[in-house]
PDB file of N, CA and C in Angstrom:
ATOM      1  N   UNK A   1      28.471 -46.529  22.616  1.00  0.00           N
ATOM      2  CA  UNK A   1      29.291 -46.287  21.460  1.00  0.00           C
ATOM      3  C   UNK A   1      29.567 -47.622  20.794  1.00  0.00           C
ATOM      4  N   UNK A   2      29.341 -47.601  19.443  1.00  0.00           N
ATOM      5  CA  UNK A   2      29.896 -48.970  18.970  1.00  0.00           C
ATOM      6  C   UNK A   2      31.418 -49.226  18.858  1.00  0.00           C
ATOM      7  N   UNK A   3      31.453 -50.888  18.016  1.00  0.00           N
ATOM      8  CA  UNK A   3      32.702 -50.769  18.428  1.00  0.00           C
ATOM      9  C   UNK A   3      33.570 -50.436  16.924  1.00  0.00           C
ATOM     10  N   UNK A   4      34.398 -50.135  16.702  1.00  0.00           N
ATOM     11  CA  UNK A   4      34.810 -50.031  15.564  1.00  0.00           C
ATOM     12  C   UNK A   4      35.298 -49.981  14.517  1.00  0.00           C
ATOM     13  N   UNK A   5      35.264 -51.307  14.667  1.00  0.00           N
ATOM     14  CA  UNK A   5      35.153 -52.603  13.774  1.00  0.00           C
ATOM     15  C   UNK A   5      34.151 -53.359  13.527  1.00  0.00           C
ATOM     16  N   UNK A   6      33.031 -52.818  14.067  1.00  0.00           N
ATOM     17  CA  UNK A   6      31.740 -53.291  13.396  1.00  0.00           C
ATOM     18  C   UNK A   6      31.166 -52.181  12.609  1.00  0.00           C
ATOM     19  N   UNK A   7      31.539 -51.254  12.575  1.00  0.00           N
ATOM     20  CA  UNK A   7      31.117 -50.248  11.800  1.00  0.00           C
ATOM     21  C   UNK A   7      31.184 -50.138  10.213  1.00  0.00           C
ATOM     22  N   UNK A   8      30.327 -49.938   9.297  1.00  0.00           N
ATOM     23  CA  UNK A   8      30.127 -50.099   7.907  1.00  0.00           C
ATOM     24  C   UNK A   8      30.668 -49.025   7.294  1.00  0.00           C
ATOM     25  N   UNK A   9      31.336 -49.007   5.803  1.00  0.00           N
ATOM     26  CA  UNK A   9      31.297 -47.463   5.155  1.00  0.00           C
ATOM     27  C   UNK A   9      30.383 -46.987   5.007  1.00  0.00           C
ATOM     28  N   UNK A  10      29.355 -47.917   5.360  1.00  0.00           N
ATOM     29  CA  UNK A  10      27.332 -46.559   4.804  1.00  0.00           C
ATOM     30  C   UNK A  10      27.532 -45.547   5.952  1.00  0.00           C
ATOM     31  N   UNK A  11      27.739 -46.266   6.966  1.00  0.00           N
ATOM     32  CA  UNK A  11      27.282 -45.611   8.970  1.00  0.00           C
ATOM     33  C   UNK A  11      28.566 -44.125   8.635  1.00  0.00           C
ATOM     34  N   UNK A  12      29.965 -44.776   8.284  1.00  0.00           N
ATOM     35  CA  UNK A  12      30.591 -43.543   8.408  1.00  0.00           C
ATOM     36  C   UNK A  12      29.939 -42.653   7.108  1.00  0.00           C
ATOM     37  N   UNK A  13      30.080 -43.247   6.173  1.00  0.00           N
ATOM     38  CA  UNK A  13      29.544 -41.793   5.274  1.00  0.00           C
ATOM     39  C   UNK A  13      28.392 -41.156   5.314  1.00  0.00           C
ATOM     40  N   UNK A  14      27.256 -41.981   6.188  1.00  0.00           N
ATOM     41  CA  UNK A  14      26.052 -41.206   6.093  1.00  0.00           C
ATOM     42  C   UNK A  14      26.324 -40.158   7.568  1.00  0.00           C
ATOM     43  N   UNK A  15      27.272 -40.476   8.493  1.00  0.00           N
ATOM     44  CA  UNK A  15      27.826 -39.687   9.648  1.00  0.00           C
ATOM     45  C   UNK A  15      28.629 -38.750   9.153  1.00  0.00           C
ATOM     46  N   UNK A  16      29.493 -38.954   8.712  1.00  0.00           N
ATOM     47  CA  UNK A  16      30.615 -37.742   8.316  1.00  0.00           C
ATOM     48  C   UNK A  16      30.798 -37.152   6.893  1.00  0.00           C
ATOM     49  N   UNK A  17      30.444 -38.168   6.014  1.00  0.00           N
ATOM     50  CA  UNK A  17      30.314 -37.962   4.331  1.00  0.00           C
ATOM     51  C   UNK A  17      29.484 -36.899   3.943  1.00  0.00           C
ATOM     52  N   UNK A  18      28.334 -36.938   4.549  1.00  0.00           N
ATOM     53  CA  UNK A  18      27.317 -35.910   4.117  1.00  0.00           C
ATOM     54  C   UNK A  18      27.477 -34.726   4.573  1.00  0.00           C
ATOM     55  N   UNK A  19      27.161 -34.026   5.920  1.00  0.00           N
ATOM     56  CA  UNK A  19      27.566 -33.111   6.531  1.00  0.00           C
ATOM     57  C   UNK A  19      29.085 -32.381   5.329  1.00  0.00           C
ATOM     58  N   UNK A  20      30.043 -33.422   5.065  1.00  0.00           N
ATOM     59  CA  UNK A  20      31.477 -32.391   4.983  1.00  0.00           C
ATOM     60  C   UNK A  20      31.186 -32.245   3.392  1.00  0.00           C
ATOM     61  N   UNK A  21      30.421 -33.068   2.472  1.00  0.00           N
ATOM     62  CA  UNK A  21      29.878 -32.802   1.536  1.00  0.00           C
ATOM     63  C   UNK A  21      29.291 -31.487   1.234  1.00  0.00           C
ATOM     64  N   UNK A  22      28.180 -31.983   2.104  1.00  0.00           N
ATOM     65  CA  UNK A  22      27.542 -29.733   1.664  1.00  0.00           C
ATOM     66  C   UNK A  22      28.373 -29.011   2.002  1.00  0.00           C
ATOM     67  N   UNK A  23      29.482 -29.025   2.771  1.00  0.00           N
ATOM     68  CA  UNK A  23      30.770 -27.650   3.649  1.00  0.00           C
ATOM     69  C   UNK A  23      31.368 -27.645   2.134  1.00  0.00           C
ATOM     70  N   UNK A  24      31.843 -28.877   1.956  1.00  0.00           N
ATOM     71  CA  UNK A  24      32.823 -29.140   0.388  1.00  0.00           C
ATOM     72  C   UNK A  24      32.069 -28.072  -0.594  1.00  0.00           C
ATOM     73  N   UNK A  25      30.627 -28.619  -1.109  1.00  0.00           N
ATOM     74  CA  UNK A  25      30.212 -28.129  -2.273  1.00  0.00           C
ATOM     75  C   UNK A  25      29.694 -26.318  -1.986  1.00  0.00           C
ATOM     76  N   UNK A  26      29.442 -25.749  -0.896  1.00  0.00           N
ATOM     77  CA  UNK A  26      29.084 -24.807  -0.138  1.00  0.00           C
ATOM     78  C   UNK A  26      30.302 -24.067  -0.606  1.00  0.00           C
ATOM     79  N   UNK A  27      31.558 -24.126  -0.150  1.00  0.00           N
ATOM     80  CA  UNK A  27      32.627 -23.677  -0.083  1.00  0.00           C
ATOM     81  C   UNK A  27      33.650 -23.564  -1.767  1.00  0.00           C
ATOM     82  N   UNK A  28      32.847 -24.564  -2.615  1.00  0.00           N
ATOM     83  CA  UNK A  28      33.577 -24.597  -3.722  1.00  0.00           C
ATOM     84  C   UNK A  28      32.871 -23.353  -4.546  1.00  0.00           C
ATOM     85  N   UNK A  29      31.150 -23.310  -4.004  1.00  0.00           N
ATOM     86  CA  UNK A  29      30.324 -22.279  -4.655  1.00  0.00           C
ATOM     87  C   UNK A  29      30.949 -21.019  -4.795  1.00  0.00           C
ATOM     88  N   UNK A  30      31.392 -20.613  -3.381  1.00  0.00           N
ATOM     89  CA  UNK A  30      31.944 -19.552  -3.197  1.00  0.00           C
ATOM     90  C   UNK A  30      33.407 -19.305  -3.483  1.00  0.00           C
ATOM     91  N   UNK A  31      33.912 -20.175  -3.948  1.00  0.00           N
ATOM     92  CA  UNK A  31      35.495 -19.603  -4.687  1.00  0.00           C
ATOM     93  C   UNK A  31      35.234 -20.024  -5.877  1.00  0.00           C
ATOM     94  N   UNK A  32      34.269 -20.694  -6.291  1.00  0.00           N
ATOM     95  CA  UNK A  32      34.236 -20.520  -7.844  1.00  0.00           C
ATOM     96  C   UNK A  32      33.446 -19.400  -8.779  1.00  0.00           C
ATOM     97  N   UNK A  33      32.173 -18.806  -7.571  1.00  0.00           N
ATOM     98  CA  UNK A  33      31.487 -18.052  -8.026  1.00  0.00           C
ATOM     99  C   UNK A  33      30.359 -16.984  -7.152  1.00  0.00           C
ATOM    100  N   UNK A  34      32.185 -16.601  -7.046  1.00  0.00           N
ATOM    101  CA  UNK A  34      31.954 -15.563  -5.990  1.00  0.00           C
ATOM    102  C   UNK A  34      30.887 -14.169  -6.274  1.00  0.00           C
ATOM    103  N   UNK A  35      30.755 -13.969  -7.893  1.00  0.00           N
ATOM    104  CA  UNK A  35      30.078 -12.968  -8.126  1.00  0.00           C
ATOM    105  C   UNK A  35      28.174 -13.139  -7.694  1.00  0.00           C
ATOM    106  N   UNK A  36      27.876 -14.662  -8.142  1.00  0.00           N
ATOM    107  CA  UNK A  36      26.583 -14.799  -7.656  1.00  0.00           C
ATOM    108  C   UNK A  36      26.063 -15.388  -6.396  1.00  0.00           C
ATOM    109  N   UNK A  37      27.445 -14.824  -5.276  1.00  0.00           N
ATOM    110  CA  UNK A  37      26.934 -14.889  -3.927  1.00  0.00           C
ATOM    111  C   UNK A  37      26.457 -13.716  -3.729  1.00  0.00           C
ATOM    112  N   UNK A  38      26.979 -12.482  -4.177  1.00  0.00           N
ATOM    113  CA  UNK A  38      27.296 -11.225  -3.676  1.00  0.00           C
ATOM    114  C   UNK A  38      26.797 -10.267  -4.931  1.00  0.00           C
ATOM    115  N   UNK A  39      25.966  -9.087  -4.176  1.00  0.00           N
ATOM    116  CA  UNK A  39      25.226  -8.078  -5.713  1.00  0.00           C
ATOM    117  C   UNK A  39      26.290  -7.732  -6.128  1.00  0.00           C
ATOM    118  N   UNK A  40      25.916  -7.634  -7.375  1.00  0.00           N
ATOM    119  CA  UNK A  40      27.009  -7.013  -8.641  1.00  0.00           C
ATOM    120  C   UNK A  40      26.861  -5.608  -8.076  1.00  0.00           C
ATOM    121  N   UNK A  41      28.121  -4.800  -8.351  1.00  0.00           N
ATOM    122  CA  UNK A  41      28.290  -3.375  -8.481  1.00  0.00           C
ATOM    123  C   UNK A  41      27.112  -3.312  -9.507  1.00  0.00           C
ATOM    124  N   UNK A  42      27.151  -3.119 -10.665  1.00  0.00           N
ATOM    125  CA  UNK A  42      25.930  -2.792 -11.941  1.00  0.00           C
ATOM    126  C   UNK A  42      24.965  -2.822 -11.689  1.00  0.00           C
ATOM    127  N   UNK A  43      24.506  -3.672 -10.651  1.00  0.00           N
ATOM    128  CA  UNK A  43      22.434  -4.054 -10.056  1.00  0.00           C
ATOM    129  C   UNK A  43      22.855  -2.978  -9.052  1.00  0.00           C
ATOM    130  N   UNK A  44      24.309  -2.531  -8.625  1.00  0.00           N
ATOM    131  CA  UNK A  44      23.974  -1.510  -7.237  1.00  0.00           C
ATOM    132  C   UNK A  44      23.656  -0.422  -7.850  1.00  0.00           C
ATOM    133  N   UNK A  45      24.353   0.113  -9.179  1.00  0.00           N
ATOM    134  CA  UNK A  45      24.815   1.100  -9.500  1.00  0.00           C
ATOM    135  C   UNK A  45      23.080   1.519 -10.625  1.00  0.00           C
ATOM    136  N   UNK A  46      22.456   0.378 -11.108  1.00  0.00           N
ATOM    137  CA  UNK A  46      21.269   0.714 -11.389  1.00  0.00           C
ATOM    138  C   UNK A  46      19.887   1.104 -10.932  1.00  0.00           C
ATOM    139  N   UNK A  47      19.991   0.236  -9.566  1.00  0.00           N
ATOM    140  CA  UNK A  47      18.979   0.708  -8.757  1.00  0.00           C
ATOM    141  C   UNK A  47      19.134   2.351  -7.902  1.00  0.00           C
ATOM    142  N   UNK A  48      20.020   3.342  -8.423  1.00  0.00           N
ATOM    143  CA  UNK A  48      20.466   4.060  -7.969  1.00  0.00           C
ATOM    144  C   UNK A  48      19.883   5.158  -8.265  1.00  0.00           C
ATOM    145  N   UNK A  49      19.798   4.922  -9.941  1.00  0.00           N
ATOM    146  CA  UNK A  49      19.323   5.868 -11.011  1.00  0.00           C
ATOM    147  C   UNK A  49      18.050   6.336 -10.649  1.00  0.00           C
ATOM    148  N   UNK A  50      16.928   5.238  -9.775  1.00  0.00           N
ATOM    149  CA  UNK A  50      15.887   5.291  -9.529  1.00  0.00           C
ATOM    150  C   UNK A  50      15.703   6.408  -8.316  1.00  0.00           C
ATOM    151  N   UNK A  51      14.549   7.335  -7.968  1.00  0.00           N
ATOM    152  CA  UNK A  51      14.889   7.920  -7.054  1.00  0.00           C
ATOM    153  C   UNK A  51      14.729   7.227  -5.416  1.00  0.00           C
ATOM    154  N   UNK A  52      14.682   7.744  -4.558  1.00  0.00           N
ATOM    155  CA  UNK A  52      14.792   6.884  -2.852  1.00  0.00           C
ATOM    156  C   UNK A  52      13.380   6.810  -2.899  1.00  0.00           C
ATOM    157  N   UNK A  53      13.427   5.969  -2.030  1.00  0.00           N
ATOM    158  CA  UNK A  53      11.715   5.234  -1.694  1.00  0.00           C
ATOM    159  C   UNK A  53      11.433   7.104  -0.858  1.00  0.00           C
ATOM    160  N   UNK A  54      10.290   7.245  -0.447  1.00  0.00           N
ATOM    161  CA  UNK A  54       9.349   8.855   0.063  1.00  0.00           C
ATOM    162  C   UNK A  54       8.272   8.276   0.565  1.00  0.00           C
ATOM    163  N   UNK A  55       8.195   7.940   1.555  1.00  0.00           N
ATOM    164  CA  UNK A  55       7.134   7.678   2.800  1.00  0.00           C
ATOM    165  C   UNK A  55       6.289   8.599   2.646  1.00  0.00           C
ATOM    166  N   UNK A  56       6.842   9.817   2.630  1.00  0.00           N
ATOM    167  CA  UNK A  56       5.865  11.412   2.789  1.00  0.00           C
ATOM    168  C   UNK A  56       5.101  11.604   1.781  1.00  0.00           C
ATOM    169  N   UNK A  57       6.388  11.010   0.527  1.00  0.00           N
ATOM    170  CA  UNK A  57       4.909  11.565  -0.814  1.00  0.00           C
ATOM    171  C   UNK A  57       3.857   9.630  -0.664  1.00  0.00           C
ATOM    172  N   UNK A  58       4.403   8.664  -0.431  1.00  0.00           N
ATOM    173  CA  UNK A  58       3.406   7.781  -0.095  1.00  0.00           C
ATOM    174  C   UNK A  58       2.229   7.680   0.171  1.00  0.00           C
ATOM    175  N   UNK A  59       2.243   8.898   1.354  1.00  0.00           N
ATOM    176  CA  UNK A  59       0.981   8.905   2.069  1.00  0.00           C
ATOM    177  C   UNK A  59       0.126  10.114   1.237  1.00  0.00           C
ATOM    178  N   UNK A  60       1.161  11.054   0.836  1.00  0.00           N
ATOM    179  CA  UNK A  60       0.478  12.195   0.405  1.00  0.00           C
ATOM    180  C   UNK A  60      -0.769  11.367  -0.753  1.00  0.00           C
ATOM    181  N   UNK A  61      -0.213  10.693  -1.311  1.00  0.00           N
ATOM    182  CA  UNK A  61      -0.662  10.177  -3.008  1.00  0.00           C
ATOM    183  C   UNK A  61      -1.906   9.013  -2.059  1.00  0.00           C
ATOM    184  N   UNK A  62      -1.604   8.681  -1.275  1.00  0.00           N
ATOM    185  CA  UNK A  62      -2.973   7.407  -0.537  1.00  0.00           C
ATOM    186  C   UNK A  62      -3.966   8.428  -0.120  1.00  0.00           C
ATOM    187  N   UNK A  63      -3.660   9.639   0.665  1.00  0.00           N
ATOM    188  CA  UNK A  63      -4.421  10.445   1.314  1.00  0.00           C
ATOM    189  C   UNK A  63      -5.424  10.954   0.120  1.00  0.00           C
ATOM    190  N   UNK A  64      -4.785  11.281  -1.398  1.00  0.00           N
ATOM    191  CA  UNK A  64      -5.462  12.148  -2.332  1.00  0.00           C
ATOM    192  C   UNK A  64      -6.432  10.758  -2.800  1.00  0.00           C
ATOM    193  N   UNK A  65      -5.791   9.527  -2.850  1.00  0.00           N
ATOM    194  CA  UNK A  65      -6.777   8.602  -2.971  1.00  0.00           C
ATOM    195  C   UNK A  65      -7.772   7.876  -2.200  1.00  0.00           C
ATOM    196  N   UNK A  66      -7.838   8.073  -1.060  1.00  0.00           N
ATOM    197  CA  UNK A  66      -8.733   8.315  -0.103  1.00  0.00           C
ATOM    198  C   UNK A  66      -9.867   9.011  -0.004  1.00  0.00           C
ATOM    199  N   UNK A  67      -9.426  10.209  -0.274  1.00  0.00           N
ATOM    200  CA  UNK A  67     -10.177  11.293  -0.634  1.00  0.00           C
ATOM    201  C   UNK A  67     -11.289  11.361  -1.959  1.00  0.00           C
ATOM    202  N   UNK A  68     -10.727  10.671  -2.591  1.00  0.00           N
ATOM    203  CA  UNK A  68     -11.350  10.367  -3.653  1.00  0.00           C
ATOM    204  C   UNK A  68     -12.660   9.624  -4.088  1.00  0.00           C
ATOM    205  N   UNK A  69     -11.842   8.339  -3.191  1.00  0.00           N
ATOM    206  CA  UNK A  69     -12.906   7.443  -2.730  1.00  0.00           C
ATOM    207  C   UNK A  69     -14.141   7.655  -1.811  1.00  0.00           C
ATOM    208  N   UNK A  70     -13.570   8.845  -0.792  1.00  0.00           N
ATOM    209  CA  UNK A  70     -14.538   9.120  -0.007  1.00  0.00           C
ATOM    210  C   UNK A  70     -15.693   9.850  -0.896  1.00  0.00           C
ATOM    211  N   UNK A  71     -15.089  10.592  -1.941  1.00  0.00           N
ATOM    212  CA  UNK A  71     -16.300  11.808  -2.370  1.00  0.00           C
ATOM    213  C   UNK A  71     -17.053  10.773  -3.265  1.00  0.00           C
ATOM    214  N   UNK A  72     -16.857   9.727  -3.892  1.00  0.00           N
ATOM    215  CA  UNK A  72     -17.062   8.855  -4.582  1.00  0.00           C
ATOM    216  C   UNK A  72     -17.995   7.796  -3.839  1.00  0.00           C
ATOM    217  N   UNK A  73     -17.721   7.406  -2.864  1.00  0.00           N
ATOM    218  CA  UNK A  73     -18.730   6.840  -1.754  1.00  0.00           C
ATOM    219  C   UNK A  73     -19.772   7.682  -1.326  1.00  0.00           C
ATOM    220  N   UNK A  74     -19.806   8.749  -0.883  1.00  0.00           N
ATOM    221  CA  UNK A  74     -20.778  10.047  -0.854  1.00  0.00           C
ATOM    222  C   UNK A  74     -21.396  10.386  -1.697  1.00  0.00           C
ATOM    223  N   UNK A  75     -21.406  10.346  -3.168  1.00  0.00           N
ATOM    224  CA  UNK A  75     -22.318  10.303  -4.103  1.00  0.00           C
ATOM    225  C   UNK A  75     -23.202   9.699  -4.060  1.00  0.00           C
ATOM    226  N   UNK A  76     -22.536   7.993  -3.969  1.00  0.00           N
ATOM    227  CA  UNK A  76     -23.185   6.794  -4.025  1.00  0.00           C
ATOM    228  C   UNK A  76     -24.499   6.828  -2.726  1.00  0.00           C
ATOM    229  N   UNK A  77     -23.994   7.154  -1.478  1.00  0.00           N
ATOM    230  CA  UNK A  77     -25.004   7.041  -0.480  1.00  0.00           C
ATOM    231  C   UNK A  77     -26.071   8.030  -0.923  1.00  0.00           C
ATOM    232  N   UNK A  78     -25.943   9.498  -1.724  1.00  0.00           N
ATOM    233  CA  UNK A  78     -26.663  10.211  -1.602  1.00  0.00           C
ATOM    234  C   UNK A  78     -27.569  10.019  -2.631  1.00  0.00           C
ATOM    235  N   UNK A  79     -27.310   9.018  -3.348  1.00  0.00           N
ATOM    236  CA  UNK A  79     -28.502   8.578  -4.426  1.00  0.00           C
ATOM    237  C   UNK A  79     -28.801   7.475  -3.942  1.00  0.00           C
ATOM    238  N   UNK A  80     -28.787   6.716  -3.509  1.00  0.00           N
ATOM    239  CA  UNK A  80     -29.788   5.560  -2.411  1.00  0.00           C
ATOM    240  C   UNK A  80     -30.626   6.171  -1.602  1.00  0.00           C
ATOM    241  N   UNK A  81     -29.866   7.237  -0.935  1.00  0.00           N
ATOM    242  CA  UNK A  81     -30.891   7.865   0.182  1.00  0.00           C
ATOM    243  C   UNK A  81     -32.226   8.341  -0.170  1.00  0.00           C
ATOM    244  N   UNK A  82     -32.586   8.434  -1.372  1.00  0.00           N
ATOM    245  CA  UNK A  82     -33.020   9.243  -2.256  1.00  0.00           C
ATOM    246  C   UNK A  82     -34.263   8.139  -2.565  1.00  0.00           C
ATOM    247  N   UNK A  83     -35.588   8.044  -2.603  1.00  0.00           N
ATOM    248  CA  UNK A  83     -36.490   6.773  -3.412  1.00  0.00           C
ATOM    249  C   UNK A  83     -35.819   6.394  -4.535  1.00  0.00           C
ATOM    250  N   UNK A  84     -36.094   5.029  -4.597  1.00  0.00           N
ATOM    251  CA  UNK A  84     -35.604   4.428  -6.123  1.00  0.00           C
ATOM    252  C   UNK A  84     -36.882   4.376  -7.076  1.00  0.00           C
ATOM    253  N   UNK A  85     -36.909   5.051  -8.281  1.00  0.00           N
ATOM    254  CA  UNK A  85     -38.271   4.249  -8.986  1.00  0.00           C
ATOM    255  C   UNK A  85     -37.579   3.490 -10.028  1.00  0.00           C
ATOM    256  N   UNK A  86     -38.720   2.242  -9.725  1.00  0.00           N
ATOM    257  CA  UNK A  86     -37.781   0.755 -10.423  1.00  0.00           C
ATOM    258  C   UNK A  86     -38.940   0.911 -11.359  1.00  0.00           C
ATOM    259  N   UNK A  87     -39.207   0.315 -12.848  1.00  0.00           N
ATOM    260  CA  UNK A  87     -39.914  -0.164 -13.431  1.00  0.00           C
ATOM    261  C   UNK A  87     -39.888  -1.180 -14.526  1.00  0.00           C
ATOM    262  N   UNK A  88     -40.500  -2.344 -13.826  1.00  0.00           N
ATOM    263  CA  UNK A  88     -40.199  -3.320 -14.395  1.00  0.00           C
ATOM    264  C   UNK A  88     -40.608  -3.716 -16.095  1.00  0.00           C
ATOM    265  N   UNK A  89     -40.061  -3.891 -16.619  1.00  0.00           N
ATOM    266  CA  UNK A  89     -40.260  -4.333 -18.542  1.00  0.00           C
ATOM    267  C   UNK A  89     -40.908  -5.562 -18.372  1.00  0.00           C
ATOM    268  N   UNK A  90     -40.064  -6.354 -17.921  1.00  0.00           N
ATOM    269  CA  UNK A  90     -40.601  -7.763 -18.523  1.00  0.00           C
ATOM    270  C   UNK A  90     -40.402  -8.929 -17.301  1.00  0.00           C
ATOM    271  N   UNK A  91     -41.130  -9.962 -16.859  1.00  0.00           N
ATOM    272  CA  UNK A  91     -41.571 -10.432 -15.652  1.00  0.00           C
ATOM    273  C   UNK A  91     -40.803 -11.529 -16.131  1.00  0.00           C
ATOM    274  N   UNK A  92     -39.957 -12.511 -15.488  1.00  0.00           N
ATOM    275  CA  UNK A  92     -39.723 -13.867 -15.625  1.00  0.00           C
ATOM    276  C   UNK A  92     -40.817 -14.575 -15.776  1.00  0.00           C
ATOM    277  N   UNK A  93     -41.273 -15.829 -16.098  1.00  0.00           N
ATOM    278  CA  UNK A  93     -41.993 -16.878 -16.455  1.00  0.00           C
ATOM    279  C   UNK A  93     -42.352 -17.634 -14.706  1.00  0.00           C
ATOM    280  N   UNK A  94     -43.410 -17.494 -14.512  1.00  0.00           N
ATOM    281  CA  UNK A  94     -43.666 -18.227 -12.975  1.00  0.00           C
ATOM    282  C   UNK A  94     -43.688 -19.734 -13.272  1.00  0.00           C
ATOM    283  N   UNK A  95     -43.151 -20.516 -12.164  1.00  0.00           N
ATOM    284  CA  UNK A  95     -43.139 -22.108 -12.232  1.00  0.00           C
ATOM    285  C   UNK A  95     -44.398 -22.600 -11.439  1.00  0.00           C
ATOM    286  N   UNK A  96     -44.670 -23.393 -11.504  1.00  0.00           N
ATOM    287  CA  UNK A  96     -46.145 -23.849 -10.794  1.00  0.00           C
ATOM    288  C   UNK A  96     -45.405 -24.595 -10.077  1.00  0.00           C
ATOM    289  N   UNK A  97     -45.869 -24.173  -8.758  1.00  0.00           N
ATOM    290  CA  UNK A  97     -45.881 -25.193  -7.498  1.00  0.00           C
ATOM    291  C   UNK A  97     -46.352 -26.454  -7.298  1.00  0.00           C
ATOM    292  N   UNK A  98     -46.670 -26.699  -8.113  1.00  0.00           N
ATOM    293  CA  UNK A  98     -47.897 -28.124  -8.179  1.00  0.00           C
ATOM    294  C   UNK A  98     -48.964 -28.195  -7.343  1.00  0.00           C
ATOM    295  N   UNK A  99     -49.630 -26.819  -6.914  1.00  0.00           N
ATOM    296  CA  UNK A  99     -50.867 -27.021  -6.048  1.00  0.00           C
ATOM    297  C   UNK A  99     -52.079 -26.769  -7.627  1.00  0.00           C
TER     298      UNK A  99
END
């Protein structure tokens, strides 16, 4: 422990100054402005209007889009499965190899 009387005002305030600083300014937040610690009644009373979150219809509405996708993927495979006839128009320009 030092002794103390060698101790500086930097050592105590950077020891005790700071710490009671943020408690100070922390504590002034909240009795000066107490409303934007805490939701307003009005943000409670609006999000209210909205109906409750529905897990059930969630899934219902993923399941119909699922479904969707699936018949939509099943198309797709069943015309690949199928020969492709490609016919080509017009050939790119060949580069010479230099042989």
């Amino acid at each position: 422990m030092t002794n103390p009387s060698n101790v500086t005002n930097g050592q105590v305030l950077r020891r005790f100054g700071v710490p009671s600083l943020l408690v100070l300014c922390g504590m002034a937040a909240g009795i000066l402005a107490p409303e934007a610690l805490r939701p307003s009644m009005a943000a409670a009373q609006s999000s209210s209007s909205e109906p409750p979150f529905n897990s059930a219809e969630q899934r219902k509405t993923m399941i119909a889009q699922l479904t969707q996708i699936n018949e939509r993927l099943g198309r797709l495979e069943s015309k690949l499965d199928k020969p492709l006839s490609v016919k080509v128009t017009e050939m790119p320009a060949q580069k010479d190899s230099g042989k």
